[in-house]
Protein backbone atom coordinates (compact mmCIF):
# COMPACT_ATOMS: atom_id res chain seq x y z
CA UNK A 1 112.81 120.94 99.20
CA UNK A 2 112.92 124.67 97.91
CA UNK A 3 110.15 126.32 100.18
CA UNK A 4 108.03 127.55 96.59
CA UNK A 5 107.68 123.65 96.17
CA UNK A 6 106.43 123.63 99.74
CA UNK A 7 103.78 126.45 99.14
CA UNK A 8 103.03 124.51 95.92
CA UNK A 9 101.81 121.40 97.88
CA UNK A 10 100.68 123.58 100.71
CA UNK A 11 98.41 125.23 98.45
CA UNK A 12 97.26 122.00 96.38
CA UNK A 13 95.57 121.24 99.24
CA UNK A 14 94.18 124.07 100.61
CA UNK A 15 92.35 124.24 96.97
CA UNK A 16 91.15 120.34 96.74
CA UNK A 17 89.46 120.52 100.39
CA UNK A 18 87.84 124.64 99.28
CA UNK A 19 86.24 122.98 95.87
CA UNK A 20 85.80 119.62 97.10
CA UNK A 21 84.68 119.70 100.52
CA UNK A 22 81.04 118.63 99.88
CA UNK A 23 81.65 115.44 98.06
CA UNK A 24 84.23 115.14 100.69
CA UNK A 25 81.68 115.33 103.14
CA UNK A 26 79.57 113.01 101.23
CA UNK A 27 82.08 109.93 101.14
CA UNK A 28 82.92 110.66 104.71
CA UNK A 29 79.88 109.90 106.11
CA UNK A 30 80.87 107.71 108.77
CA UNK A 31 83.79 106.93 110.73
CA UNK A 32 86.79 104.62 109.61
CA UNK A 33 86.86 101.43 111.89
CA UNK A 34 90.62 102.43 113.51
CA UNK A 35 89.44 105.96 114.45
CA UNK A 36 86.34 103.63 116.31
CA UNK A 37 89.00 101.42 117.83
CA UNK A 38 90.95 104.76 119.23
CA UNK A 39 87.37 106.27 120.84
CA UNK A 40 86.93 102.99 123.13
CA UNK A 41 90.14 104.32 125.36
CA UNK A 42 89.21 107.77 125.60
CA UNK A 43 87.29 109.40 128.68
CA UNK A 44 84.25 110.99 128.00
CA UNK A 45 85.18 113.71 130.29
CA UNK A 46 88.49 114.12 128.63
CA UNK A 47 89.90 117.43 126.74
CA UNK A 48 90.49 116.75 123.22
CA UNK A 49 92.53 117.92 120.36
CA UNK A 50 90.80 117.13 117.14
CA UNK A 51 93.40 118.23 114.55
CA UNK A 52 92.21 117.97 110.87
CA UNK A 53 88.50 117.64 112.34
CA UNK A 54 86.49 118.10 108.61
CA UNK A 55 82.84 118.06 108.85
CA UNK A 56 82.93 117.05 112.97
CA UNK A 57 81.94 113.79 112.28
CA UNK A 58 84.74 112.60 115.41
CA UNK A 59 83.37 115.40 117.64
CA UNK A 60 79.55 114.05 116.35
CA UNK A 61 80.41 110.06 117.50
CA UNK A 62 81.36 111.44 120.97
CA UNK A 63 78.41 113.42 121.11
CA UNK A 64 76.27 110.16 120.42
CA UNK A 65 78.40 108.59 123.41
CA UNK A 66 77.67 111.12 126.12
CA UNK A 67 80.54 112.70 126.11
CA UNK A 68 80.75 115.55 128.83
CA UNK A 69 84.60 116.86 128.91
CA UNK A 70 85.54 119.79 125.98
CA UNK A 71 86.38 119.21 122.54
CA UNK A 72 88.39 121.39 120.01
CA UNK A 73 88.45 120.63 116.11
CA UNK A 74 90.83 122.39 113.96
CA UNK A 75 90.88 122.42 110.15
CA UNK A 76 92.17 124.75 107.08
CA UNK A 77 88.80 123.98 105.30
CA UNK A 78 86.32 127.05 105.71
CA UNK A 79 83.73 124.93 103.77
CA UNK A 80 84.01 121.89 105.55
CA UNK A 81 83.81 123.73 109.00
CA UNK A 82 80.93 125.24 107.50
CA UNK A 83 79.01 122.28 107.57
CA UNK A 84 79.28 120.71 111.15
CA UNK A 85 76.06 120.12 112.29
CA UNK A 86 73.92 122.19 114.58
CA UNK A 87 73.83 120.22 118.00
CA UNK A 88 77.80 120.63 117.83
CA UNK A 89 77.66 124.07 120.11
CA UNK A 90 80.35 125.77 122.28
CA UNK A 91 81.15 125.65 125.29
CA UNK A 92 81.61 122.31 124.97
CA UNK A 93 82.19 121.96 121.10
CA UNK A 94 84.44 125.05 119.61
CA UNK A 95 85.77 124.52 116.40
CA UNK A 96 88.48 126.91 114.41
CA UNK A 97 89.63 128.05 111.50
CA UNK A 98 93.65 126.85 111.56
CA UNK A 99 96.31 125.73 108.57
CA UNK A 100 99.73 123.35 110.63
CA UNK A 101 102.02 125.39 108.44
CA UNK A 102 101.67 128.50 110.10
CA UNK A 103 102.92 128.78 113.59
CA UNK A 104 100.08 130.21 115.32
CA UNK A 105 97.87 127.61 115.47
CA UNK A 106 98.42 126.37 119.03
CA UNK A 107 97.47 129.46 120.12
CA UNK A 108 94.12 129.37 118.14
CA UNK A 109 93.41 125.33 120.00
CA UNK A 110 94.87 127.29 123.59
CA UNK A 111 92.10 129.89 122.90
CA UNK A 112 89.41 127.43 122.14
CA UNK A 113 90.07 125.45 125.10
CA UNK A 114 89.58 128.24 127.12
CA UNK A 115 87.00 129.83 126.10
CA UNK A 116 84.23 128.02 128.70
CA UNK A 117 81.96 130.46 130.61
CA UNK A 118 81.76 127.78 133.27
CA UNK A 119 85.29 127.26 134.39
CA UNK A 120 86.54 129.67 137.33
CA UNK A 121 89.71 129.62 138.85
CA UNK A 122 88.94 126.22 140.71
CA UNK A 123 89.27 125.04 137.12
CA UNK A 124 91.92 126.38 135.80
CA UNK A 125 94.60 123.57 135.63
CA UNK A 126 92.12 121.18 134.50
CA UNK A 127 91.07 123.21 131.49
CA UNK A 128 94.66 124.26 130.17
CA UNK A 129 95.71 121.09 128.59
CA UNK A 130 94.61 118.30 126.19
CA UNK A 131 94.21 115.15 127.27
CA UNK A 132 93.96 113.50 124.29
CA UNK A 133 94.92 114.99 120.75
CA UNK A 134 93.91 113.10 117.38
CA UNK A 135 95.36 113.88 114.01
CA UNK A 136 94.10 111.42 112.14
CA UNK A 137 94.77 111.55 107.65
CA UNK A 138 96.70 114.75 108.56
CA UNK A 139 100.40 114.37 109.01
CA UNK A 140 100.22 112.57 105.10
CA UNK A 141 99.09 116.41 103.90
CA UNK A 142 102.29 118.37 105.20
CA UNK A 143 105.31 118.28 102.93
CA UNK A 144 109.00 118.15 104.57
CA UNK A 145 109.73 116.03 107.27
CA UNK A 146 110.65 119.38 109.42
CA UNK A 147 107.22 120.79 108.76
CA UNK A 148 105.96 116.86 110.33
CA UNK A 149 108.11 117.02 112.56
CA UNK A 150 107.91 120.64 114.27
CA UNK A 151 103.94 119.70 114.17
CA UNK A 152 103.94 117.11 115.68
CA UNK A 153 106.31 118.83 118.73
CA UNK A 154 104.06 121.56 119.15
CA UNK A 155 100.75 119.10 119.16
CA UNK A 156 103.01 117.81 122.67
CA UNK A 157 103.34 121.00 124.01
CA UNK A 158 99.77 121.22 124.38
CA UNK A 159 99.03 117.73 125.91
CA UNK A 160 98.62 116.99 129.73
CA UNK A 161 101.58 115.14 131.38
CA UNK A 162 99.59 111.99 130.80
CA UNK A 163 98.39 112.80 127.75
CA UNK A 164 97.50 110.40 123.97
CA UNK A 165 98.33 111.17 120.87
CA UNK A 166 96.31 109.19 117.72
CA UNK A 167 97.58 109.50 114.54
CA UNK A 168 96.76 107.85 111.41
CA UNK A 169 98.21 108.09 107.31
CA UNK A 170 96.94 106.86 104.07
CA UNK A 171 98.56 103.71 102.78
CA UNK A 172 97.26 104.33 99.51
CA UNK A 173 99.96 101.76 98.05
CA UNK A 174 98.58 98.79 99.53
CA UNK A 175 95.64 99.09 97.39
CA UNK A 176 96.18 98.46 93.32
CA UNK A 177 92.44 100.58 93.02
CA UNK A 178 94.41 103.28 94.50
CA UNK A 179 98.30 102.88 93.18
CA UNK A 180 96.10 103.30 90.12
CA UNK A 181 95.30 107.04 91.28
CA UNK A 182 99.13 108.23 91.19
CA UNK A 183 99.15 110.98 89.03
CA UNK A 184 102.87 112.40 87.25
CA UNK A 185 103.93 115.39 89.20
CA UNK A 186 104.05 117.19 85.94
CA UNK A 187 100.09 117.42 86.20
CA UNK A 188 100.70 120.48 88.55
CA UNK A 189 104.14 121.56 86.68
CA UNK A 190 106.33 120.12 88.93
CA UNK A 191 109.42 117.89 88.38
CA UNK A 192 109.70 114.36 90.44
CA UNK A 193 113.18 115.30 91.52
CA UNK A 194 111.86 118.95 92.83
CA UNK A 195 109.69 116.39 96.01
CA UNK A 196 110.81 114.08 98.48
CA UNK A 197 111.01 110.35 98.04
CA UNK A 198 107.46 109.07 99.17
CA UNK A 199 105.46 111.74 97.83
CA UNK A 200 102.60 111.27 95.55
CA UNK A 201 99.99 113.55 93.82
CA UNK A 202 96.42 111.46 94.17
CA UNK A 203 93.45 112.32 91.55
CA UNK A 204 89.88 112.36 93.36
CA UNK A 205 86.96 111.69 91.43
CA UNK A 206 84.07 112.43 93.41
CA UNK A 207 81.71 115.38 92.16
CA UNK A 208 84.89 116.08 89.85
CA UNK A 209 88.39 116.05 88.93
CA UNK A 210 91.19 117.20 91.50
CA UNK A 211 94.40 116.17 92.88
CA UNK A 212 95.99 115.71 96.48
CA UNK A 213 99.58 115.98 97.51
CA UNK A 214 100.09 112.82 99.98
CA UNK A 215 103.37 111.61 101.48
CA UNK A 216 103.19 107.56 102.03
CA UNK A 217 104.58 106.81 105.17
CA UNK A 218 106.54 103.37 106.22
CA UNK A 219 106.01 101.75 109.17
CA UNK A 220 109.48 103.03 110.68
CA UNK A 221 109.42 106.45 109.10
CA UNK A 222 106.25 107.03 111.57
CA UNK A 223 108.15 105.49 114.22
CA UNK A 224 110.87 107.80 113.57
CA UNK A 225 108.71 110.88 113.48
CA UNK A 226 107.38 110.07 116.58
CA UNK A 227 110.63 109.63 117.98
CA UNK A 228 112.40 112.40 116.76
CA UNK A 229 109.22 114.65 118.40
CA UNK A 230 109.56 113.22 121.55
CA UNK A 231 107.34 110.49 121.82
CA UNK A 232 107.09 106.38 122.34
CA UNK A 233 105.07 104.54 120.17
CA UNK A 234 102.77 102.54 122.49
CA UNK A 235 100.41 100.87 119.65
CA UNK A 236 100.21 100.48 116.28
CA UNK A 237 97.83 98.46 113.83
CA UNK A 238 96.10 99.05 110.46
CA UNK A 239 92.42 99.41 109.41
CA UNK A 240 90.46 100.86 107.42
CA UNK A 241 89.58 100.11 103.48
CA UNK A 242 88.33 97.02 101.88
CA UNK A 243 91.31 95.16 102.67
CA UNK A 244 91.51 96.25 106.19
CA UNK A 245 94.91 97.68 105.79
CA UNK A 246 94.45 101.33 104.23
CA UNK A 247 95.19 103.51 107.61
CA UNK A 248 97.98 102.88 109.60
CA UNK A 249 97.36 103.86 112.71
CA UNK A 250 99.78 104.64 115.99
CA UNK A 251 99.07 106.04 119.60
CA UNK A 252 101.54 107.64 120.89
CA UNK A 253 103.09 108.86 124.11
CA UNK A 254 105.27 111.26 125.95
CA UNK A 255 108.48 109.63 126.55
């Protein structure tokens, strides 16, 4: 893919989740049922990686559950980061500005994590590294499977040696509601054969009219990504949707 088509999604979706983040918000008011099922195996005291965190609303459930260990959320949206709510607070809560297409944003999560008043050098090792990591309806937003790919092997490089990855992507097709959604790439003046096979442009219709680049995922594509990053697959179900099978869902693990 020419790297101006790249920027072109890249910048699709910056734009959708800067003028849509409030009715985003809005229809995202609660959790989906698989990122529930992921929360029952993870430590309260645990470090964790929320990548593409929104509004907080993970960070929010884990508050409600006692959770006691240090949390980082990550997300390109300024408006949606805007709008965490107030009991959210550092040290154990930090949340940051960061877009997966530019190679810095490790560093910004590395920061994050250490930025706790309360952990001397006793503490050190224990507050380097992420537990757990989440990047749940993410990976679908990033065109090219080298941009997927090189995100996902930098999300490892800042896990612990025993360490969880949760990842989940839209399987908009298994719904005919949302197959209806497709859009022709020409809506944003670009050419079918200038994307990669399994990429769609998705209208939203909530407090307006916009569109969303998404790449649909197969069940072995994941697998493959996951592989080819250095990972096992250790689960995998779907969830999610009125028909239970809208978010695929995989945990994965160093290998």
């Amino acid at each position: 893919m020419r790297r101006e088509v790249v920027e072109r999604l890249l910048s699709i979706n910056r734009g959708f989740y800067q003028s849509f983040a409030q009715p985003f918000r809005v229809t995202r008011g609660r959790l989906q049922p698989g990122v529930v099922r992921v929360l029952e195996s993870v430590r309260l005291d645990a470090n964790v990686l929320d990548i593409g965190c929104a509004h907080g609303a993970l960070a929010e459930e884990l508050r409600e559950r006692g959770f006691s260990g240090r949390y980082v959320g990550l997300d390109a949206s300024r408006p949606l980061l805007e709008s965490i709510s107030e009991p959210l607070q550092p040290p154990r809560y930090q949340f940051g500005l960061a877009d997966l297409s530019d190679d810095e944003w490790p560093e910004t999560a590395r920061t994050l994590l250490r930025e706790d008043p309360a952990s001397g050098p006793g503490n050190a090792g224990r507050s380097s590294q992420f537990d757990w990591a989440f990047a749940f309806a993410v990976l679908h937003h990033l065109p090219t499977t080298e941009l997927r790919t090189s995100t996902a092997i930098a999300i490892r490089a800042l896990l612990s040696a025993e360490c969880c990855v949760a990842v989940s992507v839209w399987d908009f097709l298994a719904s005919p509601r949302l197959r209806d959604r497709v859009v022709p790439w020409e809506t944003v003046d670009l050419g079918k054969d200038e994307v990669d096979e399994g990429d769609y442009l998705v209208d939203w219709r909530e407090g307006g009219r916009g569109v969303r680049y998404v790449h649909h995922f197969t069940e072995d594509e994941l697998h493959k990504l996951a592989d080819e990053a250095g990972y096992r697959v250790a689960q995998e179900y779907r969830s999610d949707g009125e028909n239970g099978r809208l978010g695929l869902y995989q945990c994965w693990e160093v290998a």
